[in-house]
N, C-alpha and C. Protein backbone atom coordinates (compact mmCIF):
# COMPACT_ATOMS: atom_id res chain seq x y z
N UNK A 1 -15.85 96.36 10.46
CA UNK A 1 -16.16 94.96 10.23
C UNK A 1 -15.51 94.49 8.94
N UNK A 2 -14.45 93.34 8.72
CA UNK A 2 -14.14 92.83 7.79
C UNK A 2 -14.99 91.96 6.81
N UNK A 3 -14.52 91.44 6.00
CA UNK A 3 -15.11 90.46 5.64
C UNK A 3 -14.87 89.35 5.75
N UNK A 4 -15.69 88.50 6.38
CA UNK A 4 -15.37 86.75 6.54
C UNK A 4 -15.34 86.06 5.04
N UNK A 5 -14.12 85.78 5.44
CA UNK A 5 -14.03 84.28 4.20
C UNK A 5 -15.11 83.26 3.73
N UNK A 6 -15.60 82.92 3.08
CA UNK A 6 -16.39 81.71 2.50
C UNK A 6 -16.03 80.45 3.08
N UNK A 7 -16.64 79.78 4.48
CA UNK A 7 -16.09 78.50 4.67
C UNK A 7 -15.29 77.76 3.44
N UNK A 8 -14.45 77.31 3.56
CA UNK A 8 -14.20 75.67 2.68
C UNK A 8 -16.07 75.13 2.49
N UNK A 9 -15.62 74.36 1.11
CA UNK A 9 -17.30 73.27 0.59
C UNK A 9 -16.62 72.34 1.81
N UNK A 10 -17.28 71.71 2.54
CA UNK A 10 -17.91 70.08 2.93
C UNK A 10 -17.69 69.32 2.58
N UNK A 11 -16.66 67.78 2.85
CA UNK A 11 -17.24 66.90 2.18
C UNK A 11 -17.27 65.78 2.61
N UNK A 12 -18.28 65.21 3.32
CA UNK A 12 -18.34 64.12 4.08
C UNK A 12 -18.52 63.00 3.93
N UNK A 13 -17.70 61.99 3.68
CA UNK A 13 -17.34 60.69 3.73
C UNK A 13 -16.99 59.61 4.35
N UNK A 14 -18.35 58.72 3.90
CA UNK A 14 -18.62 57.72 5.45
C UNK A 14 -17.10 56.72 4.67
N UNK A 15 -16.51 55.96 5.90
CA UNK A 15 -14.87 55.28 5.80
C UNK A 15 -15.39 53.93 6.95
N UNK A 16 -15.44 52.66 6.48
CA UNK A 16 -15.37 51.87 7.52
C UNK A 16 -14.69 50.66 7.03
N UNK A 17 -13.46 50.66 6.22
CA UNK A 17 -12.11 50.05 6.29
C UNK A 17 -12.24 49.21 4.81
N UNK A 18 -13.97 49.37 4.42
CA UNK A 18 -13.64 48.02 3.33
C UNK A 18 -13.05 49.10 2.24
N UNK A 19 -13.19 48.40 1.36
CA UNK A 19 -12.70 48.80 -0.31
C UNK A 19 -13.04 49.95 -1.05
N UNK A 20 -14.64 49.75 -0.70
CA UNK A 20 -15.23 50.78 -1.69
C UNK A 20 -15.61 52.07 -0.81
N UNK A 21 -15.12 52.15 0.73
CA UNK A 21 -14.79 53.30 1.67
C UNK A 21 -13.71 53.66 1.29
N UNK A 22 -13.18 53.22 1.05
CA UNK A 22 -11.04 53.54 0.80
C UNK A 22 -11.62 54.10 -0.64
N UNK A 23 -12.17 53.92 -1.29
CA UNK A 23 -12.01 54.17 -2.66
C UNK A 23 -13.29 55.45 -2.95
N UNK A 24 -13.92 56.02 -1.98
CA UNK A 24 -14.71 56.91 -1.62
C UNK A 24 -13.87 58.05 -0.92
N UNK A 25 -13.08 57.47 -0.48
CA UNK A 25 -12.18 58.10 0.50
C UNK A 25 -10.96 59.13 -0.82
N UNK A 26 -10.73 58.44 -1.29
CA UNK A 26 -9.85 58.69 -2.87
C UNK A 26 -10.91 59.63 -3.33
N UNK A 27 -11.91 59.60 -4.16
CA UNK A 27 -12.82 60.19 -4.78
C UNK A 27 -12.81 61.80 -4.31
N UNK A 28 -13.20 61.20 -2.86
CA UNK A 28 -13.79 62.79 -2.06
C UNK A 28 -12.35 63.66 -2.02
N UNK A 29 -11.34 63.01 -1.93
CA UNK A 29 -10.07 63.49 -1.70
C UNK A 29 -9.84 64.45 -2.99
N UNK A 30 -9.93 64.06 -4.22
CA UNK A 30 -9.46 64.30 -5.43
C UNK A 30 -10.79 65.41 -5.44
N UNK A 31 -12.15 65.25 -5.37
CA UNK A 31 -13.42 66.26 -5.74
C UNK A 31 -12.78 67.58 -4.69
N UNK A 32 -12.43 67.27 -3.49
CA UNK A 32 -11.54 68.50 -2.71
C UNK A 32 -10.65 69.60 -2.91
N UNK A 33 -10.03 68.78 -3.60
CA UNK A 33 -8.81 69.21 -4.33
C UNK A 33 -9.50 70.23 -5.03
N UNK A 34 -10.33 69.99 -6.12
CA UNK A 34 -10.58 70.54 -7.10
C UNK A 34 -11.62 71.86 -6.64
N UNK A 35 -12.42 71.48 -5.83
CA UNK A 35 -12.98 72.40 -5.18
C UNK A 35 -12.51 73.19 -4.07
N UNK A 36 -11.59 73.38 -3.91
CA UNK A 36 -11.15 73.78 -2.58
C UNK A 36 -11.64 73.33 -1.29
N UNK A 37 -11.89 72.41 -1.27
CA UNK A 37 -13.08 71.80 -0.25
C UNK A 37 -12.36 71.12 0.85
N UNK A 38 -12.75 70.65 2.18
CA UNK A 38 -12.54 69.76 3.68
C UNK A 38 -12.98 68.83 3.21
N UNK A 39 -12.22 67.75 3.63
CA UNK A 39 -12.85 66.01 3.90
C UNK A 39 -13.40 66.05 5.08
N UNK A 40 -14.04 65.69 5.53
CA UNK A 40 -14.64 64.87 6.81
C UNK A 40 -15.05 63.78 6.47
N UNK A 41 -13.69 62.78 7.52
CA UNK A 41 -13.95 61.43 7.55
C UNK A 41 -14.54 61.21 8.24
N UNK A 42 -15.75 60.11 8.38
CA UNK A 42 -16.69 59.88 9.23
C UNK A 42 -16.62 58.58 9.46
N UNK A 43 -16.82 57.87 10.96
CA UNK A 43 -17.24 56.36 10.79
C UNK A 43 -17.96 56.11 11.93
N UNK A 44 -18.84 55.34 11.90
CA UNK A 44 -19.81 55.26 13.26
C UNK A 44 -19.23 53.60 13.85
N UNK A 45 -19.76 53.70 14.91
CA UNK A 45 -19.73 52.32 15.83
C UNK A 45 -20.93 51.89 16.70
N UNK A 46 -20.82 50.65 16.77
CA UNK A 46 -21.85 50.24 17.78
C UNK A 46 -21.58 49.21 18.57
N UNK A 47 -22.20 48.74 20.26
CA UNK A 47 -21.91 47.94 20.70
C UNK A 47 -22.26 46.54 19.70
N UNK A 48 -21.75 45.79 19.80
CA UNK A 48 -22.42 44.43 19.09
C UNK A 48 -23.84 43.91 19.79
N UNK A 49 -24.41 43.45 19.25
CA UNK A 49 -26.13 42.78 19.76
C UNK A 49 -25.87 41.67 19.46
N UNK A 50 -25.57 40.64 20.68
CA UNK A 50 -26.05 39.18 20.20
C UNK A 50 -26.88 38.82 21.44
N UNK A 51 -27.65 37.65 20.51
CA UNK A 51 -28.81 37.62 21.87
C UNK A 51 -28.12 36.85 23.08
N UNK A 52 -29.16 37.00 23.95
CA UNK A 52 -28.46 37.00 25.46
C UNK A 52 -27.35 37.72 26.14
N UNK A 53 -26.45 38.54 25.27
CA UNK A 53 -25.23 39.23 25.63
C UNK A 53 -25.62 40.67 26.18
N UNK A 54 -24.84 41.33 26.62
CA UNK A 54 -25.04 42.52 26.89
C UNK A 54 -24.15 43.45 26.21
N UNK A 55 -24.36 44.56 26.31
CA UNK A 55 -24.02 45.30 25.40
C UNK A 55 -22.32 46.01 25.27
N UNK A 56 -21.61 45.34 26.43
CA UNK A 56 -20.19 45.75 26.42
C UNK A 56 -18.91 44.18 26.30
N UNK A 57 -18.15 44.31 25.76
CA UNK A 57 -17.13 43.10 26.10
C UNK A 57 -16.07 43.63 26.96
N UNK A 58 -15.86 43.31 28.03
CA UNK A 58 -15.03 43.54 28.80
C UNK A 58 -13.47 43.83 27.97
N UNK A 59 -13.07 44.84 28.64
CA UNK A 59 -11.94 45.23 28.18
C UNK A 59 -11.57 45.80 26.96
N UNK A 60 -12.52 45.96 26.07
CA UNK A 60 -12.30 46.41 24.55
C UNK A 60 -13.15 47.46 24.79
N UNK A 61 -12.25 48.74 23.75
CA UNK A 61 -12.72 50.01 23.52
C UNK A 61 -13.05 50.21 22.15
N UNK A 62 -14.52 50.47 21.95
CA UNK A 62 -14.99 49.76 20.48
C UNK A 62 -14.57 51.12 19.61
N UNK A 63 -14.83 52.34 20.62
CA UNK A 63 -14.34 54.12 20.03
C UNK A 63 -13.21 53.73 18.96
N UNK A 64 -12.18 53.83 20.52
CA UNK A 64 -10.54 53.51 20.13
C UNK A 64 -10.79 52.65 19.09
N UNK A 65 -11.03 51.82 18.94
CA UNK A 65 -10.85 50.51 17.45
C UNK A 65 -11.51 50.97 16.27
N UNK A 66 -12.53 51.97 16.90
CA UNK A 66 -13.24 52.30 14.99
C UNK A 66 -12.09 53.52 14.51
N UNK A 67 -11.40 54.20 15.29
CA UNK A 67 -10.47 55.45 15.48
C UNK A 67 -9.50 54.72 14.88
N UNK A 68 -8.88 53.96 15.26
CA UNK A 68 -7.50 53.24 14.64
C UNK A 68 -8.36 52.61 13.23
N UNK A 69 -9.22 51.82 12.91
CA UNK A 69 -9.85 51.65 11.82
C UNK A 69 -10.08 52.79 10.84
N UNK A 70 -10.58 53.80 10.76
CA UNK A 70 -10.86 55.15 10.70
C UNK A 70 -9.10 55.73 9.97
N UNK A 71 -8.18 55.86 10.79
CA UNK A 71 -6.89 56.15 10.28
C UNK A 71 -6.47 55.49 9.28
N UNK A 72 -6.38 54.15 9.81
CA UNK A 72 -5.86 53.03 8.90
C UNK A 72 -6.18 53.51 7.09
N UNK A 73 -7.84 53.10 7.49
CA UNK A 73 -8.02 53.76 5.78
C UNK A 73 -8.16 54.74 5.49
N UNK A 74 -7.73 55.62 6.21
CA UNK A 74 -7.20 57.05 5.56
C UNK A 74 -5.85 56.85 4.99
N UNK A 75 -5.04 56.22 5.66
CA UNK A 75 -3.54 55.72 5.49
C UNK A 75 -3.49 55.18 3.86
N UNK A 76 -4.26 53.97 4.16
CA UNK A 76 -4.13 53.24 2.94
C UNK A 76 -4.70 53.86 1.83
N UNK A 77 -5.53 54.50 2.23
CA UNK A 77 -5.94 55.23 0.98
C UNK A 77 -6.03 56.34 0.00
N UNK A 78 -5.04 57.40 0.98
CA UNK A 78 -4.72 58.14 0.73
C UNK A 78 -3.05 58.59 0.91
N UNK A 79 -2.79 57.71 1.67
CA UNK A 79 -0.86 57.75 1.48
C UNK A 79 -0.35 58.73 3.01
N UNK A 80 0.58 59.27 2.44
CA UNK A 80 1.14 60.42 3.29
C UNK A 80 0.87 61.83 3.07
N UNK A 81 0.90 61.71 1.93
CA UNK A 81 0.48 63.34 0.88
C UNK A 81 -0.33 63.27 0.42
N UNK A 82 -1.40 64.01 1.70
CA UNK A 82 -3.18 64.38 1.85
C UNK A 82 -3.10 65.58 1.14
N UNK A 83 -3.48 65.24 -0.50
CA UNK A 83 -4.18 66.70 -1.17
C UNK A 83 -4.36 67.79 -0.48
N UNK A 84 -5.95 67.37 0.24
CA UNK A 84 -6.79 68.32 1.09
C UNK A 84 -6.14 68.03 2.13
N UNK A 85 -7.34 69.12 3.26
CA UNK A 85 -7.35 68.50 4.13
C UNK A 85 -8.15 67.69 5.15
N UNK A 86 -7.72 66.96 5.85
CA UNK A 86 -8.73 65.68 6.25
C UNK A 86 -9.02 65.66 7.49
N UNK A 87 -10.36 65.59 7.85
CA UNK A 87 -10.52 65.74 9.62
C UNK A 87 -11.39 64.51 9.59
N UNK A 88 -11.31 64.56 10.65
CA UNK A 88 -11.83 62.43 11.30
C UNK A 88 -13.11 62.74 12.42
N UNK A 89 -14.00 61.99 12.08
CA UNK A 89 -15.02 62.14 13.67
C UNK A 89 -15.45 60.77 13.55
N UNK A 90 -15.26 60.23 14.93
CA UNK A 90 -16.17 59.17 14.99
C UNK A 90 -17.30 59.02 16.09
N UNK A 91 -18.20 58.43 15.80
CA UNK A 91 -19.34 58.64 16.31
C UNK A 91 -19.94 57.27 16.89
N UNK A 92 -20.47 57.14 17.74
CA UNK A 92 -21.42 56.16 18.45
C UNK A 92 -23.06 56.04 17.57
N UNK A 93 -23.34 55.43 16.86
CA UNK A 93 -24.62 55.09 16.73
C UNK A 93 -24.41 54.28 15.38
N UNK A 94 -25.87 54.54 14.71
CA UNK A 94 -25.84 53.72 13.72
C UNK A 94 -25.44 54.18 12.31
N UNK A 95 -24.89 53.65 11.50
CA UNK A 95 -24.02 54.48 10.34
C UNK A 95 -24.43 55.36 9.88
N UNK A 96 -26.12 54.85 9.15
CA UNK A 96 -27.44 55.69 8.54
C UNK A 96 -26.93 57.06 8.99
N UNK A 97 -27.81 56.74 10.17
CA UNK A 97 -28.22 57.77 11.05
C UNK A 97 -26.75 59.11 11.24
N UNK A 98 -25.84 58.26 11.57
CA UNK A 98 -24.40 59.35 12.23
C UNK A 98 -24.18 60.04 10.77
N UNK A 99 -24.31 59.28 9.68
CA UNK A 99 -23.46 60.03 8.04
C UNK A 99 -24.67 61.02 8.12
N UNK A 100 -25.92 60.49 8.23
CA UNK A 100 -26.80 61.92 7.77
C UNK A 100 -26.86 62.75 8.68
N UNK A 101 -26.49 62.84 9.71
CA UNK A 101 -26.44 64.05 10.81
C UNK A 101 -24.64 65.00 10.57
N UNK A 102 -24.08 64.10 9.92
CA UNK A 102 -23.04 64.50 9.57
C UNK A 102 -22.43 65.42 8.43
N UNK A 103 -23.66 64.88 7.63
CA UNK A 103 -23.89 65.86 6.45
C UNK A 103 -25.07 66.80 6.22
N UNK A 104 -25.42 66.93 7.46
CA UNK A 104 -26.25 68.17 7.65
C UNK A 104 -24.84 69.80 6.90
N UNK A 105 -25.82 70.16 6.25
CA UNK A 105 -24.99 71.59 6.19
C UNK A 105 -23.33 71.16 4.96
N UNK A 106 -23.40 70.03 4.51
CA UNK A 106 -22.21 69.35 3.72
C UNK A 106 -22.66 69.94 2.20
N UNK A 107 -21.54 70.00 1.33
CA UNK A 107 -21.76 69.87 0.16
C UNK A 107 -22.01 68.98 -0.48
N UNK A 108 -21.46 67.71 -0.17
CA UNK A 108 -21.75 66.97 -0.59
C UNK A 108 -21.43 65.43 0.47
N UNK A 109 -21.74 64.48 0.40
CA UNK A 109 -22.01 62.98 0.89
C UNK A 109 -21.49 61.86 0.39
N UNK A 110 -20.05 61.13 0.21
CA UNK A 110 -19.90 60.31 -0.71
C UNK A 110 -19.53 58.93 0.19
N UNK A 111 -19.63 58.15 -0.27
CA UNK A 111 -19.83 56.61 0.62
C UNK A 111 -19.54 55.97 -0.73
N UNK A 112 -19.01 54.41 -0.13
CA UNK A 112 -18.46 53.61 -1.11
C UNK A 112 -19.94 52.65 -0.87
N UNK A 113 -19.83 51.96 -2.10
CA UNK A 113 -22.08 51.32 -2.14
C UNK A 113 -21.74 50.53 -1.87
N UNK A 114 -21.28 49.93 -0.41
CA UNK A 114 -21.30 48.73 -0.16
C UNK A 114 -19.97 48.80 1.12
N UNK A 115 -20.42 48.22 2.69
CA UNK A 115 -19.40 48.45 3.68
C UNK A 115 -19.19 47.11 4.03
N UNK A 116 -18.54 46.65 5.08
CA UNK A 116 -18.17 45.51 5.54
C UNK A 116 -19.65 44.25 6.00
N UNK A 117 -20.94 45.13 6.24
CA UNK A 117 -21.95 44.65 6.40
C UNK A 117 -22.70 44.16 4.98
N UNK A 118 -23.74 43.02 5.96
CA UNK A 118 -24.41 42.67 4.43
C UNK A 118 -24.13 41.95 3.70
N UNK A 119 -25.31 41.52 2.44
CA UNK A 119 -24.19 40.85 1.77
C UNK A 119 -23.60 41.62 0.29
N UNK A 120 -22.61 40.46 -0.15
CA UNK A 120 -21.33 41.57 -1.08
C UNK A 120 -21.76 41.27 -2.36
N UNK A 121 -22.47 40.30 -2.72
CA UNK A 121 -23.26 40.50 -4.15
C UNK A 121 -24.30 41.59 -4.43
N UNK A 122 -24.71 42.31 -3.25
CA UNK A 122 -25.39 43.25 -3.70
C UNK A 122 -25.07 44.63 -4.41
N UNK A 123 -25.15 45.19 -5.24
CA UNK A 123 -25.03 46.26 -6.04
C UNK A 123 -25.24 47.81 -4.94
N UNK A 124 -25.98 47.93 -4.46
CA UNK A 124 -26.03 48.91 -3.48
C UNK A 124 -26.22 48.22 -1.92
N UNK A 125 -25.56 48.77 -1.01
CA UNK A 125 -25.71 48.12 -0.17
C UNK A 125 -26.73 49.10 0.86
N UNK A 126 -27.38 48.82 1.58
CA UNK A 126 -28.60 48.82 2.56
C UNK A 126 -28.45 50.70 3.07
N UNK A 127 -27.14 50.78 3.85
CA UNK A 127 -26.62 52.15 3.82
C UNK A 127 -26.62 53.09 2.89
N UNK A 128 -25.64 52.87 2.30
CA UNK A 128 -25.99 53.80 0.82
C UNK A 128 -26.84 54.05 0.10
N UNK A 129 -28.02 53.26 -0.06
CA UNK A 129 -29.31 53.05 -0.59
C UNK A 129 -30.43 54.29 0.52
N UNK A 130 -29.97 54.05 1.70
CA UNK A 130 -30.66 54.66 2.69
C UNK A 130 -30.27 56.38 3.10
N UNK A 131 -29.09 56.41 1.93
CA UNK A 131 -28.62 57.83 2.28
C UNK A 131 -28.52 58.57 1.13
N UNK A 132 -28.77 57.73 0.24
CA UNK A 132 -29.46 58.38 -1.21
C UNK A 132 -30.52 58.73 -1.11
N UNK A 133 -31.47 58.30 -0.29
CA UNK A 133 -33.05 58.07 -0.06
C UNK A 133 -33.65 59.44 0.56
N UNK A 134 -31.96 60.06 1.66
CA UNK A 134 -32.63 60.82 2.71
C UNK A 134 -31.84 61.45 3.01
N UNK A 135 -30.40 61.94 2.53
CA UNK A 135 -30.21 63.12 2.56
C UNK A 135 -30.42 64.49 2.20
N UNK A 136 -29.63 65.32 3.25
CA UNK A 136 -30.37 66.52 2.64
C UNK A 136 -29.09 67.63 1.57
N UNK A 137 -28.26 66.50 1.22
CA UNK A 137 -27.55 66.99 0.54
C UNK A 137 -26.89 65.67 -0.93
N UNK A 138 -26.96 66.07 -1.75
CA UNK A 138 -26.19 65.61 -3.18
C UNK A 138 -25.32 63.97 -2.38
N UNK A 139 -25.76 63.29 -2.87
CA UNK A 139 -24.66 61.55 -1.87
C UNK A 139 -24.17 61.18 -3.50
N UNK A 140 -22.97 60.62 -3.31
CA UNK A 140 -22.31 60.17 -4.53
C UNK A 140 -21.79 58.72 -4.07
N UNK A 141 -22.18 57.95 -4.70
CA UNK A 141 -21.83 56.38 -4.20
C UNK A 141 -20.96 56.08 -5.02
N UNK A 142 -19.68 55.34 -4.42
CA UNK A 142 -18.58 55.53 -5.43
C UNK A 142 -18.66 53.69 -5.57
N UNK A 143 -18.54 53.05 -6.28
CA UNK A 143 -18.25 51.74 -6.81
C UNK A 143 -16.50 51.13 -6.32
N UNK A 144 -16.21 49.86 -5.44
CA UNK A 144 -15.30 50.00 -5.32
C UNK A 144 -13.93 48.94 -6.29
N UNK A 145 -13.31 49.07 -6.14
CA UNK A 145 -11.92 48.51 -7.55
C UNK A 145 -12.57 46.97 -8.19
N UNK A 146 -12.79 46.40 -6.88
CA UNK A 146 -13.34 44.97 -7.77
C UNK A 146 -14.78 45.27 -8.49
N UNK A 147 -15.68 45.96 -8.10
CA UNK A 147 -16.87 46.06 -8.54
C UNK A 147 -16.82 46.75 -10.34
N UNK A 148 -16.42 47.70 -10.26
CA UNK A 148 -15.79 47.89 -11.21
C UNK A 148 -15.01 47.20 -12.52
N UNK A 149 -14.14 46.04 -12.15
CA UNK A 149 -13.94 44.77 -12.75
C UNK A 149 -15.16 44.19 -13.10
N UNK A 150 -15.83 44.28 -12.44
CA UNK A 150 -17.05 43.23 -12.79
C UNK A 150 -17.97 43.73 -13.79
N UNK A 151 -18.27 45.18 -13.55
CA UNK A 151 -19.81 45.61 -14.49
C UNK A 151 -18.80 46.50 -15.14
């Protein structure tokens, strides 16, 4: 019997295209590096809820669109020359919920405090607040470029 290697650390990072995901996305990239550590990009989806509607729009694949969303700001945010290395999952449900099942068993949890939802004067946004609250691993909320300007 040999000996097995020490997985790679974990490091899972919720990405859903705004600013301070891209700039979470950077963070976790660079903490990787340093640790020898995996990215896991994460981004969840959901059908839209409006009342009276039902739960699909004909012809649109909401997967496919969070997947191309999902790349995109990996793209932008990390270039061509990925430090680490970077693996992608996207998931069906609700963000909360998919990042903390995602970082089951993670080293660590980093999210930008504040996603495309909500509103943008808030300092922590609803998610991040909710995954500081209840993970079961270390969450690092990264502040994104304009926020930063500001405080």
């Amino acid at each position: 019997m040999g000996i097995e290697p020490e997985p790679a650390p974990q490091i899972v990072v919720g990405a859903d295209g705004s600013e301070p995901s891209k700039a979470a996305l950077r963070w976790a990239a660079r903490q990787a590096a340093l640790t020898g550590g995996v990215v896991e990009a994460v981004t969840a989806w959901q059908y839209p809820q409006w009342y009276g509607a039902g739960p699909a729009v004909a012809g649109f694949d909401f997967a496919d669109n969070a997947a191309k969303v999902l790349t995109q700001a990996i793209d932008e945010a990390l270039g061509a020359d990925r430090p680490v290395e970077i693996r992608t999952r996207v998931v069906h449900g609700h963000p909360a919920e998919v990042l903390l099942g995602a970082a089951r068993g993670a080293e660590l949890l980093v999210v930008g405090n504040r996603g495309h939802g909500g509103f943008t004067e808030a300092l922590l946004g609803s998610i991040s607040q909710h995954l500081v609250q209840h993970a079961a691993c270390p969450v690092v909320v990264i502040r994104g470029p304009a926020d930063a300007a500001s405080g």
